[in-house]
N, C-alpha and C. Protein backbone atom coordinates (compact mmCIF):
# COMPACT_ATOMS: atom_id res chain seq x y z
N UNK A 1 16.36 -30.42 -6.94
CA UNK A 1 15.79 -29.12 -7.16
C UNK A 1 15.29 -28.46 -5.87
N UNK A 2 14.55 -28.83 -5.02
CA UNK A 2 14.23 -28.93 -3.83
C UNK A 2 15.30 -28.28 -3.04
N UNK A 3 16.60 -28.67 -2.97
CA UNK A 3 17.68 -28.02 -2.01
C UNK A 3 18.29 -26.46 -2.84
N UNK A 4 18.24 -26.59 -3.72
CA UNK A 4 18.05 -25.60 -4.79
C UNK A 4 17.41 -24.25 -4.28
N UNK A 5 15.85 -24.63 -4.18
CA UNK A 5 15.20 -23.56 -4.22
C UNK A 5 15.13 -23.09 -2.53
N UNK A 6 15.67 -23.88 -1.47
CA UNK A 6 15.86 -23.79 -0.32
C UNK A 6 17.18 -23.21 -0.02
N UNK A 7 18.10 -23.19 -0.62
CA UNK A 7 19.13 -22.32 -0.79
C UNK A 7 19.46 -20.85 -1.52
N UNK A 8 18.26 -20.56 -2.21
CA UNK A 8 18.20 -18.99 -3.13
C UNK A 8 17.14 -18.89 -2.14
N UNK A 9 16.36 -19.27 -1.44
CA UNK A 9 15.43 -19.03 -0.68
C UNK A 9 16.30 -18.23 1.06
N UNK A 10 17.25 -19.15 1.15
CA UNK A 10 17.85 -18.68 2.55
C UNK A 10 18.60 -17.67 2.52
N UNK A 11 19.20 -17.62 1.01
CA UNK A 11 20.15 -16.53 0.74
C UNK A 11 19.34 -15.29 0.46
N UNK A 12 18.18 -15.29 0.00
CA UNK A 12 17.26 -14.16 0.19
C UNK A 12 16.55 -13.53 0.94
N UNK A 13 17.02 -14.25 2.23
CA UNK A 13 16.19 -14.15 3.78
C UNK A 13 17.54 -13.20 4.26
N UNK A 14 18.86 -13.99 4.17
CA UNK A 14 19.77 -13.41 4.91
C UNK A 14 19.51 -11.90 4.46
N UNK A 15 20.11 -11.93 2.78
CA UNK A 15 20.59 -11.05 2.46
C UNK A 15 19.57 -9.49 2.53
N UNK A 16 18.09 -9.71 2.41
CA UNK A 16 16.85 -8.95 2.92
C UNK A 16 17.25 -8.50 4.66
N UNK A 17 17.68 -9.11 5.42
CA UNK A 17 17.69 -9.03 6.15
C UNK A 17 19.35 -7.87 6.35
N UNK A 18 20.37 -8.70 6.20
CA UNK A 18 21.37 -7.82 5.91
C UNK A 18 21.31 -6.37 5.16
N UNK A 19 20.24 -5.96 4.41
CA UNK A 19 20.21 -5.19 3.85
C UNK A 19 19.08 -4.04 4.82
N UNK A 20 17.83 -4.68 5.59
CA UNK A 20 17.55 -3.74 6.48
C UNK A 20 17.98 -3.03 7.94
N UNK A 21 19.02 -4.46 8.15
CA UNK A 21 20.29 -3.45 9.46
C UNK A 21 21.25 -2.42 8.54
N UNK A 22 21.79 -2.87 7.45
CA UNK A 22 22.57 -1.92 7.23
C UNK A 22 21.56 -0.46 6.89
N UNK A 23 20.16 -0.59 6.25
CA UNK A 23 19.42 0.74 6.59
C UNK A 23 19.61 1.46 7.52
N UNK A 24 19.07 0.53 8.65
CA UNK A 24 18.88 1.10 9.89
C UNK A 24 19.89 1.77 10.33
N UNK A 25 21.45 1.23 10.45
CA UNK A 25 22.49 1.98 10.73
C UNK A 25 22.46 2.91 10.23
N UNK A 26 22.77 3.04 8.55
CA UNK A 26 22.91 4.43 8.12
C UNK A 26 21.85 5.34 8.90
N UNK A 27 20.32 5.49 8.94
CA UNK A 27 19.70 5.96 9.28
C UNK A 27 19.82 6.57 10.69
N UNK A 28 20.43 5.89 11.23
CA UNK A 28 21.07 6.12 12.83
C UNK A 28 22.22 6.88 12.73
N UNK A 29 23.41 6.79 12.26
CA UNK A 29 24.43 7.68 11.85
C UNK A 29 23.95 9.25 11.38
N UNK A 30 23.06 9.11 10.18
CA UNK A 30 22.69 10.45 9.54
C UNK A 30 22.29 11.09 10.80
N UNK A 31 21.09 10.70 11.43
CA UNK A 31 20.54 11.24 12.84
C UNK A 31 21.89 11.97 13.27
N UNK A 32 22.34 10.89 14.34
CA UNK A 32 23.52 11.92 14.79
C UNK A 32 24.54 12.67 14.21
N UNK A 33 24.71 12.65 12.82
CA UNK A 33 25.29 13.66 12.71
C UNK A 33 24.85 14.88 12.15
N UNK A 34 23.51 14.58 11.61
CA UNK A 34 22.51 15.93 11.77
C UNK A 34 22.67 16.84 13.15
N UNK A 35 22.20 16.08 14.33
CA UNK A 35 22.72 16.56 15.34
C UNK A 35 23.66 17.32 15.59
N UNK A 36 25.08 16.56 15.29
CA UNK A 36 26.16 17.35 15.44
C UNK A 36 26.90 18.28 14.60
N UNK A 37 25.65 18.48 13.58
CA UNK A 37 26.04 19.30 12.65
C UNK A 37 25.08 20.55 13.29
N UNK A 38 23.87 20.63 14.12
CA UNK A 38 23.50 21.03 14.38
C UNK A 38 24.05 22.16 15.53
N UNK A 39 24.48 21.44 16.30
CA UNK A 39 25.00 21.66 17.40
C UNK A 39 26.25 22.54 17.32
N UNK A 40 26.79 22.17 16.32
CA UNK A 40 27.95 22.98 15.87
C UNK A 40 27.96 23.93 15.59
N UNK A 41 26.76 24.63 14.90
CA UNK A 41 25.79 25.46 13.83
C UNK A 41 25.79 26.63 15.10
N UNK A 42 24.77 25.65 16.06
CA UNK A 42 24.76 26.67 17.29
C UNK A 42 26.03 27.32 17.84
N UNK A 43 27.05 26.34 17.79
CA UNK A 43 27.85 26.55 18.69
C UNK A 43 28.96 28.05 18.16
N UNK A 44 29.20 28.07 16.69
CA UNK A 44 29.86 28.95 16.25
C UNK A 44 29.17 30.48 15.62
N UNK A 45 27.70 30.28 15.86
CA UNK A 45 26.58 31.30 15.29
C UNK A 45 27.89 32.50 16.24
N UNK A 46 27.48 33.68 15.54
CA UNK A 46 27.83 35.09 16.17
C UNK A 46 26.66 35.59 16.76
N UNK A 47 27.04 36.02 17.84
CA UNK A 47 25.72 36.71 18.87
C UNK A 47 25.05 37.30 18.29
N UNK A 48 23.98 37.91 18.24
CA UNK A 48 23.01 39.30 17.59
C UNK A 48 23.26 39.98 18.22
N UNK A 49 23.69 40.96 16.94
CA UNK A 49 23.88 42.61 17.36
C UNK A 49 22.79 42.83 18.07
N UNK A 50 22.62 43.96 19.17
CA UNK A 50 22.13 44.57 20.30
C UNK A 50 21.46 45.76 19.08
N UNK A 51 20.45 46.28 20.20
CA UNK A 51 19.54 47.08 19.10
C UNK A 51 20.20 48.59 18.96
N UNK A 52 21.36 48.61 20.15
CA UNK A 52 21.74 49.84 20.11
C UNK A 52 22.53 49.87 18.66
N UNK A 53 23.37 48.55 18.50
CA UNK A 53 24.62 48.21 17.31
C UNK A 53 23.53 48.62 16.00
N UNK A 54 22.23 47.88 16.07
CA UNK A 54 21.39 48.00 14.74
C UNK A 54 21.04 49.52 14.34
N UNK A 55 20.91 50.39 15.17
CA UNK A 55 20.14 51.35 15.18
C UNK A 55 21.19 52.51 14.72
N UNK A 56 22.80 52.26 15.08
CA UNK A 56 23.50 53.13 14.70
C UNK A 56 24.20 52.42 13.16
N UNK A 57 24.21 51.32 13.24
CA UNK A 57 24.60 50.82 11.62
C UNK A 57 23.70 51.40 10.18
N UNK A 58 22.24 51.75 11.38
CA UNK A 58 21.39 52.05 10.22
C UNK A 58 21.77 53.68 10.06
N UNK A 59 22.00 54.11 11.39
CA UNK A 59 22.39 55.55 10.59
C UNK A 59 23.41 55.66 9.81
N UNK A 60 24.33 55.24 9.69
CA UNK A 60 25.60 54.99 9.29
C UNK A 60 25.18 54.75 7.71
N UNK A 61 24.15 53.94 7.35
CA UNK A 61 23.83 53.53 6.63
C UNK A 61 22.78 54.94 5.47
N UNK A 62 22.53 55.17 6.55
CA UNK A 62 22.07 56.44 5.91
C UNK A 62 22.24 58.11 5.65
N UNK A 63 23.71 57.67 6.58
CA UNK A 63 23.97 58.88 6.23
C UNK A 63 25.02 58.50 4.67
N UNK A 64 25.36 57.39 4.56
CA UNK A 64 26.49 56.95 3.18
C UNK A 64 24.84 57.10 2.16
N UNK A 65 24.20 57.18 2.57
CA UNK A 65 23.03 57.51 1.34
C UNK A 65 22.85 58.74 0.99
N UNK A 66 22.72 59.37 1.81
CA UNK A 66 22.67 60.62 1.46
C UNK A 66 23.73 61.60 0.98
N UNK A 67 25.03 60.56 1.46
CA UNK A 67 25.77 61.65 0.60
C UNK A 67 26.16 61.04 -0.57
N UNK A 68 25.32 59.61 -1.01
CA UNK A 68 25.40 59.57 -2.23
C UNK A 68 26.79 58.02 -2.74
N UNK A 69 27.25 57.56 -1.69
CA UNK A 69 28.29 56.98 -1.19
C UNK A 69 26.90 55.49 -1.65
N UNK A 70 25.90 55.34 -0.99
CA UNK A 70 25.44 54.14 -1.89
C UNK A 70 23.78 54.65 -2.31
N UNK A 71 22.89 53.57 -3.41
CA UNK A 71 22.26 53.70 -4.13
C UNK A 71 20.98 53.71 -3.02
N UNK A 72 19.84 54.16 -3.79
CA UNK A 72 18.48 53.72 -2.98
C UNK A 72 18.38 52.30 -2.48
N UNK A 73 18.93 51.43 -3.31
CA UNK A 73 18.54 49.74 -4.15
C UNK A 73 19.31 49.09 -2.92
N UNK A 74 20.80 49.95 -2.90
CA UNK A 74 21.81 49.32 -1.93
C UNK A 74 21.42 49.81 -0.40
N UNK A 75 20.94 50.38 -0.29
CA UNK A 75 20.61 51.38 1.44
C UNK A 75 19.75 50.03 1.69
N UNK A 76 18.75 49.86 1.00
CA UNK A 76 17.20 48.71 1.15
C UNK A 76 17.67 47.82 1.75
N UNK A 77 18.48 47.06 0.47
CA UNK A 77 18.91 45.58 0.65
C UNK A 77 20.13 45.39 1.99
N UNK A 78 21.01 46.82 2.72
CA UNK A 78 21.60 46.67 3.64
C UNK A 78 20.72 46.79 4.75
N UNK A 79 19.58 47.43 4.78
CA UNK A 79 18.37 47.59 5.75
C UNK A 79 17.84 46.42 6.23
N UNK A 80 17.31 45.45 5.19
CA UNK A 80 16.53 44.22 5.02
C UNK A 80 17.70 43.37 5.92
N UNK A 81 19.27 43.03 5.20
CA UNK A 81 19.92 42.47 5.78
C UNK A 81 19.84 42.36 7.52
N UNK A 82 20.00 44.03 8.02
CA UNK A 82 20.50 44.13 9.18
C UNK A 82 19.33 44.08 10.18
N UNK A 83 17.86 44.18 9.17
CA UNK A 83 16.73 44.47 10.23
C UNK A 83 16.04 42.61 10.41
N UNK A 84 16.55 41.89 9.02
CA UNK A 84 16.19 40.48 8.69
C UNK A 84 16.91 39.05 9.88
C-alpha cells in the first residue's frame, strides 16, 4: 500500500506541476499576441483628418441639412461621429 500511495502521490506532483508550465506558457503567448495584435491596430489605424478636412465635412454636412437631404437626428449623430 505504501508504494501505492507514493506513486498517486508522484503522479500528482508531476502532473500539478505540468499543469502550471503549461499555464504559464499560455499566459506568455496571450501576452505577445495581445501585443501584436496591438501593434497591428496601430499599424493600419488611418491618420486623423486635419481640422481643416473636419471643419469642411461639417459644412458639407450642413449644408445636406438644410436643404433637407438629411434629418436633425442624422446631421447630430454625423457631427458626434466626426467631432468624436
Amino acid at each position: 500500500m505504501p508504494g501505492l500511495l507514493r506513486g498517486i502521490a508522484r503522479t500528482a506532483i508531476v502532473a500539478g506541476t505540468a499543469k502550471g508550465v503549461a499555464n504559464r506558457v499560455t499566459r506568455r503567448q496571450e501576452g505577445r499576441w495581445a501585443r501584436q495584435d496591438a501593434e497591428r491596430a496601430a499599424e493600419t489605424a488611418p491618420p486623423a483628418p486635419s481640422q481643416a478636412d473636419v471643419l469642411s465635412q461639417l459644412r458639407e454636412l450642413g449644408q445636406l441639412r438644410d436643404q433637407g437631404v438629411l434629418t436633425e437626428a442624422e446631421f447630430q449623430a454625423q457631427k458626434a461621429r466626426l467631432l468624436g
